[in-house]
N, C-alpha and C. Protein backbone atom coordinates (compact mmCIF):
# COMPACT_ATOMS: atom_id res chain seq x y z
N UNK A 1 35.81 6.01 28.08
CA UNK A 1 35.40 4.73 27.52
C UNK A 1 33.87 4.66 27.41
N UNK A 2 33.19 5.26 28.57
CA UNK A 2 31.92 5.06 28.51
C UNK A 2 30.85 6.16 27.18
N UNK A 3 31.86 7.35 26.91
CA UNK A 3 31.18 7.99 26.26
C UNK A 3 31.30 7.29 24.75
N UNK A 4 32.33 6.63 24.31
CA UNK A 4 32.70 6.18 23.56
C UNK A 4 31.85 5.33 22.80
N UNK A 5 31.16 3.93 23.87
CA UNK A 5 30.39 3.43 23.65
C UNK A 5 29.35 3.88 23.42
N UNK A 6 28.92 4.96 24.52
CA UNK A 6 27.53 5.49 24.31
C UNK A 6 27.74 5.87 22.94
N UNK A 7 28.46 7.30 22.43
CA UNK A 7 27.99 7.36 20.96
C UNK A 7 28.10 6.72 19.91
N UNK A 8 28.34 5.66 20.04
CA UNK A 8 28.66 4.48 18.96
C UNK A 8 27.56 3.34 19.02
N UNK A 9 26.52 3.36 20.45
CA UNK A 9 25.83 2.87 20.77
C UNK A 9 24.24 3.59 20.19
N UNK A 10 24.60 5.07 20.04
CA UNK A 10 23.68 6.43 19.36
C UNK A 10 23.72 5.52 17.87
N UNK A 11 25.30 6.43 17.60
CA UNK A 11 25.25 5.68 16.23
C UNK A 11 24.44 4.95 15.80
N UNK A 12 24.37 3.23 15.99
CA UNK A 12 23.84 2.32 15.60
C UNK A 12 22.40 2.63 15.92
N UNK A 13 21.83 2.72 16.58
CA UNK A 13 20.49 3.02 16.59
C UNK A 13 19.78 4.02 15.76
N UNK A 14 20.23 5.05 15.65
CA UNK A 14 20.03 6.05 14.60
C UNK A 14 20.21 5.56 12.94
N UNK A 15 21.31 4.60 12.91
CA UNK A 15 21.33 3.99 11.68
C UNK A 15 20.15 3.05 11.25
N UNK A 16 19.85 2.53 12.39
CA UNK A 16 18.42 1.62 12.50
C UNK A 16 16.99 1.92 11.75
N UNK A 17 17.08 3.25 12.69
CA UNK A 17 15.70 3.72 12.23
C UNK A 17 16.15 4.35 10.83
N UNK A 18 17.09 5.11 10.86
CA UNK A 18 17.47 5.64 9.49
C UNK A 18 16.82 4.49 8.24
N UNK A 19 17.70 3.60 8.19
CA UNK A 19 17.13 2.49 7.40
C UNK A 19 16.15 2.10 7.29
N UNK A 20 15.14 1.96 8.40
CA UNK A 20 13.54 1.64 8.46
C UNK A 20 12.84 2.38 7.72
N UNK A 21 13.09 4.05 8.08
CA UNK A 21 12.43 4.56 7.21
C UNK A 21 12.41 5.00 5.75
N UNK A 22 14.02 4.00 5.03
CA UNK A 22 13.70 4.41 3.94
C UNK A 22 13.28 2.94 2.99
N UNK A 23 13.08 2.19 4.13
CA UNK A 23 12.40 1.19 3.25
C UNK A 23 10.99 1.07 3.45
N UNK A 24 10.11 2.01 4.41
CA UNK A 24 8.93 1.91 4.22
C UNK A 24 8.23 2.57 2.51
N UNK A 25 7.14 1.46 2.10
CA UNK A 25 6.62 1.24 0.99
C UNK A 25 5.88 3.00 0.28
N UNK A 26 5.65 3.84 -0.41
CA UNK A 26 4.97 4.58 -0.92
C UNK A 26 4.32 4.74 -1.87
N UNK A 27 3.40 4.92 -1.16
CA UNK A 27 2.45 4.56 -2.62
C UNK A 27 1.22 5.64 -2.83
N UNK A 28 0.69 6.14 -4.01
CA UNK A 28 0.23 6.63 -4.70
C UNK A 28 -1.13 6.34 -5.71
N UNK A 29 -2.17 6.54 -5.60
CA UNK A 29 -3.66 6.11 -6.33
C UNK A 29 -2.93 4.48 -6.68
N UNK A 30 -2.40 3.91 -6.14
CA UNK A 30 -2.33 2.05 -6.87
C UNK A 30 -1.16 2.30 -7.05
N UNK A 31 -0.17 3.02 -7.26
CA UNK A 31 1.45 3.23 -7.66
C UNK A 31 2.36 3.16 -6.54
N UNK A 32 3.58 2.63 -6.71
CA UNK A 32 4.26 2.60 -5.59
C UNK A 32 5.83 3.52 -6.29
N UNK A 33 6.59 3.97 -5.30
CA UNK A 33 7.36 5.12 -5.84
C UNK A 33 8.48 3.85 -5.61
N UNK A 34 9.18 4.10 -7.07
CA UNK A 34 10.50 3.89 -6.81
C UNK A 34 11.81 4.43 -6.51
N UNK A 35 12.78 3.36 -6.64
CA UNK A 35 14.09 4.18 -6.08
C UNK A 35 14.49 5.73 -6.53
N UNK A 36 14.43 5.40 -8.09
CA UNK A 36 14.97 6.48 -9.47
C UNK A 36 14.02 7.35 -9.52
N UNK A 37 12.53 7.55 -8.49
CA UNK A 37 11.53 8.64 -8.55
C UNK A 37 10.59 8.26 -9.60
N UNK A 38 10.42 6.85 -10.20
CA UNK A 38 9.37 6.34 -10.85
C UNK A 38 7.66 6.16 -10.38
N UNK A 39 7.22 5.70 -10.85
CA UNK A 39 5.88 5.05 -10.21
C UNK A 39 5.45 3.50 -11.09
N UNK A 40 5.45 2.61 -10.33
CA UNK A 40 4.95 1.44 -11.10
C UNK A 40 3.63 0.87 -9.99
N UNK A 41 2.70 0.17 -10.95
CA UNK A 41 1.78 -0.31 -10.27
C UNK A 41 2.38 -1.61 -9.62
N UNK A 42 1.86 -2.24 -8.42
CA UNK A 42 2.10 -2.90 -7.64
C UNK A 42 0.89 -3.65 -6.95
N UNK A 43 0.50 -5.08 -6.55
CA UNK A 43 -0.09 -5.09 -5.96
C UNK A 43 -0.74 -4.98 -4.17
N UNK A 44 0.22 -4.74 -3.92
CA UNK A 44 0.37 -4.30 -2.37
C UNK A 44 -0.55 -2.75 -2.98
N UNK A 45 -0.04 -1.76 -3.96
CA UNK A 45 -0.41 -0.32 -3.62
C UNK A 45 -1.56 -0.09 -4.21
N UNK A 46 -2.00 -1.26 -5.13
CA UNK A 46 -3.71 -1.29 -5.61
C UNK A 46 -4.36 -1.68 -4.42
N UNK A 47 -3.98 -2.84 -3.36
CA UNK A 47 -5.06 -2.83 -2.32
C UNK A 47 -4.92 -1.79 -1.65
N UNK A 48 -3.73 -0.61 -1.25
CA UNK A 48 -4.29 0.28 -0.70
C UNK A 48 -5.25 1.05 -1.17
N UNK A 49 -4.68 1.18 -2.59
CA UNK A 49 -5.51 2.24 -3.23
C UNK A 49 -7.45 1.98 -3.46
N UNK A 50 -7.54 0.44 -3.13
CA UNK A 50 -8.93 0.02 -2.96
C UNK A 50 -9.30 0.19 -2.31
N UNK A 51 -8.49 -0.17 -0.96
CA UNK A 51 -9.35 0.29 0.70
C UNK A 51 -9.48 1.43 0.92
N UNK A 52 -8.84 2.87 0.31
CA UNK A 52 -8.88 4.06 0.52
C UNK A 52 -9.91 4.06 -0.44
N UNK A 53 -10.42 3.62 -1.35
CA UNK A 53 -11.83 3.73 -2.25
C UNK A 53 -12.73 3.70 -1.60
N UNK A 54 -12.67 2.38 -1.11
CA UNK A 54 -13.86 1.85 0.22
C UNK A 54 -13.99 2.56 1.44
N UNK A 55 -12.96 3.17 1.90
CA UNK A 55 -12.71 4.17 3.35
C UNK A 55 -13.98 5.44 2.76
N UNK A 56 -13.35 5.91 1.66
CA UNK A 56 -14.09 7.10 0.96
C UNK A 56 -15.84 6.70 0.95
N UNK A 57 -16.18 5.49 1.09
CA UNK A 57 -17.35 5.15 0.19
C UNK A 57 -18.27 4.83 1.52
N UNK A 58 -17.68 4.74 2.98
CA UNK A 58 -18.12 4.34 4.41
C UNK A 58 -17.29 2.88 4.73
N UNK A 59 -16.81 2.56 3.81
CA UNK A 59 -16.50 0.88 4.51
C UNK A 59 -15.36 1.02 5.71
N UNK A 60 -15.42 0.31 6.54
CA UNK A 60 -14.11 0.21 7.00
C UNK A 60 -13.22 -0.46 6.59
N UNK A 61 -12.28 -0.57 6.39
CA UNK A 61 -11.24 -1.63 5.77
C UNK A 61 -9.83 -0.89 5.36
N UNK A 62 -8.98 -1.94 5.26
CA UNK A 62 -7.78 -1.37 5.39
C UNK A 62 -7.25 -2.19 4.32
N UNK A 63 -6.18 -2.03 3.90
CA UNK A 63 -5.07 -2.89 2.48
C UNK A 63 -4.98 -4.00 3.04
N UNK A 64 -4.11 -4.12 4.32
CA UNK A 64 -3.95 -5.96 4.67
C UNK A 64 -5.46 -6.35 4.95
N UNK A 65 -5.96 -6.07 4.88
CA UNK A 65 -7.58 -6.74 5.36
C UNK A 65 -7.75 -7.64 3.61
N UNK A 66 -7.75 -6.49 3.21
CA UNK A 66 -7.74 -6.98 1.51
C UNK A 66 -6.75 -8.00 1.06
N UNK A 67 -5.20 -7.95 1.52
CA UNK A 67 -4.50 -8.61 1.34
C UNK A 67 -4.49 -10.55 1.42
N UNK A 68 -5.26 -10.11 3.04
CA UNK A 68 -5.55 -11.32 3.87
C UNK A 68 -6.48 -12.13 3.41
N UNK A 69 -7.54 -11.20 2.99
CA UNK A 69 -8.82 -11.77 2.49
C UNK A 69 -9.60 -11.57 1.20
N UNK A 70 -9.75 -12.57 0.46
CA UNK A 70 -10.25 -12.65 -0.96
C UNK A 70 -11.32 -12.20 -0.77
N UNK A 71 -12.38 -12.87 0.48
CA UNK A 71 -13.59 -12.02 0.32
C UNK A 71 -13.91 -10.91 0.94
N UNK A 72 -12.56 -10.52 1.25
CA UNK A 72 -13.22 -8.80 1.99
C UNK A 72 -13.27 -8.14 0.82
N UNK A 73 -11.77 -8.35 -0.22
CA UNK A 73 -11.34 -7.57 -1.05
C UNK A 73 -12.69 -7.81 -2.31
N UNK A 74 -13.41 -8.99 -2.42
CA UNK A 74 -14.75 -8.62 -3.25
C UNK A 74 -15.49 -7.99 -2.94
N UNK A 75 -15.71 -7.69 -1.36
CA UNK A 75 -16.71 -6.92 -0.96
C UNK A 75 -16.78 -5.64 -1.26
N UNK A 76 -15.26 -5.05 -1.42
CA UNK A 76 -15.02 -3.83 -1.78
C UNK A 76 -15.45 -3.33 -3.10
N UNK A 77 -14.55 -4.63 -3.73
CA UNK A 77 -14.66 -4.55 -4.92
C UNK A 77 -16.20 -4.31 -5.81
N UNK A 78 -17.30 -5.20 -5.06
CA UNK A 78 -18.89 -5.03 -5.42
C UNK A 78 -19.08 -3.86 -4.78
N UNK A 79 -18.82 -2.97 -4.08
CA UNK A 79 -18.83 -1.70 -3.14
C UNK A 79 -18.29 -0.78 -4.87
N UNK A 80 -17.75 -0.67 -5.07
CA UNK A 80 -17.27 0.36 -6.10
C UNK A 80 -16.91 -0.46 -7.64
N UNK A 81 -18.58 -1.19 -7.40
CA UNK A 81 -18.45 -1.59 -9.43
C UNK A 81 -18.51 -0.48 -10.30
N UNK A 82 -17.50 -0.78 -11.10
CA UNK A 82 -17.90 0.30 -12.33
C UNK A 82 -17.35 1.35 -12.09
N UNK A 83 -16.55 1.78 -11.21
CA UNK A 83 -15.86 3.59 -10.69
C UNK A 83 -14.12 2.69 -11.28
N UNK A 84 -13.85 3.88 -11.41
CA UNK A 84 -12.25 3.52 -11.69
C UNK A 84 -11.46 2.55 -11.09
N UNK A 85 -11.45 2.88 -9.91
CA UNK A 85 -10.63 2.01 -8.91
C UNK A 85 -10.62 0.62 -8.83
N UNK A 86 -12.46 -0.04 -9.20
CA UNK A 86 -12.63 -0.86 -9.15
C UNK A 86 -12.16 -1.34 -10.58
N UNK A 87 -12.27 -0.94 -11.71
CA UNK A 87 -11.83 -1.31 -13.33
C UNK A 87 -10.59 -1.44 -13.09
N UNK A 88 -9.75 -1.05 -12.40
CA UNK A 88 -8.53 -0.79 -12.57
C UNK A 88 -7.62 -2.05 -12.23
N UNK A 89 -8.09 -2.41 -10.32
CA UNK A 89 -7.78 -2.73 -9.61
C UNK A 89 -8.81 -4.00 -8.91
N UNK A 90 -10.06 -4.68 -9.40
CA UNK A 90 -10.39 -5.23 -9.35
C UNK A 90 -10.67 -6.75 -9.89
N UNK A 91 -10.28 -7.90 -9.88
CA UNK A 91 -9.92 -8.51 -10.98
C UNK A 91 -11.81 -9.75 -10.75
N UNK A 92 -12.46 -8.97 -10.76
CA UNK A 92 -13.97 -9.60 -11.17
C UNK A 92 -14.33 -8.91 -11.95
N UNK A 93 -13.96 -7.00 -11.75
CA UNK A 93 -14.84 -5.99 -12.31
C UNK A 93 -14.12 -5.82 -14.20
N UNK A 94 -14.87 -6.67 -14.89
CA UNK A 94 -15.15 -6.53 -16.20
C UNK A 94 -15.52 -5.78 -17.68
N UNK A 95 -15.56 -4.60 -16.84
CA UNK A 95 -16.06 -3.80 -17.40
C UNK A 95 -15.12 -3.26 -18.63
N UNK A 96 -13.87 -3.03 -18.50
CA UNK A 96 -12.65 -2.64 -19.61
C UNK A 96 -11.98 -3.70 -19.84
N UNK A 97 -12.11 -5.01 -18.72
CA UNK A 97 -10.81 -5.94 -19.09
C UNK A 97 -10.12 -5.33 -18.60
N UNK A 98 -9.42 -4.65 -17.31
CA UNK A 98 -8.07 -4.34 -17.44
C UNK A 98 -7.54 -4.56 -15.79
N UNK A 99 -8.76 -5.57 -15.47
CA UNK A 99 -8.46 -5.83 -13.84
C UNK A 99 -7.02 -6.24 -13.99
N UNK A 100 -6.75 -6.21 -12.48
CA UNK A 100 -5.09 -6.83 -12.12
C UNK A 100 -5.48 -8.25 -11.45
């Protein structure tokens, strides 16, 4: 009886994490991967892809920092005017029109 539970008790836990990890987010230069092996832009995977701009550039900062905060995420954003990331993914930086 007791082993019974135990591996049924395995089971479920293993199913747990199983599941956790396939719903953690992936993401790619601003793209997030979908189910079917796509890539669509997202805004969760542009602030990563900003803070890893800013990481690159000395800032410290992270995506939820950006998330949290409008003016961290300008700070970055004036941190990398005019470079891709910021045209892309910046919605002050003007330069193409093609902020998000």
């Amino acid at each position: 009886m007791f082993q019974r539970l135990a591996i049924a008790g395995a089971a479920v836990l293993f199913a747990s994490f199983w599941s956790g990890a396939e719903a953690r987010i992936v993401c790619k230069d601003g793209f997030q991967a979908t189910k079917d092996g796509g890539w669509i832009s997202t805004p969760y995977c542009n602030d990563e892809y900003l803070a890893e701009a800013g990481r690159k550039r000395g800032m410290k900062v992270t995506g939820a920092q950006l998330r949290a905060n409008l003016a961290r995420k300008d700070e970055v954003c004036r941190l990398l005017a005019g470079t891709p990331a910021a045209i892309d993914y910046c919605p002050t930086d003007g330069s193409r029109g093609r902020g998000r």
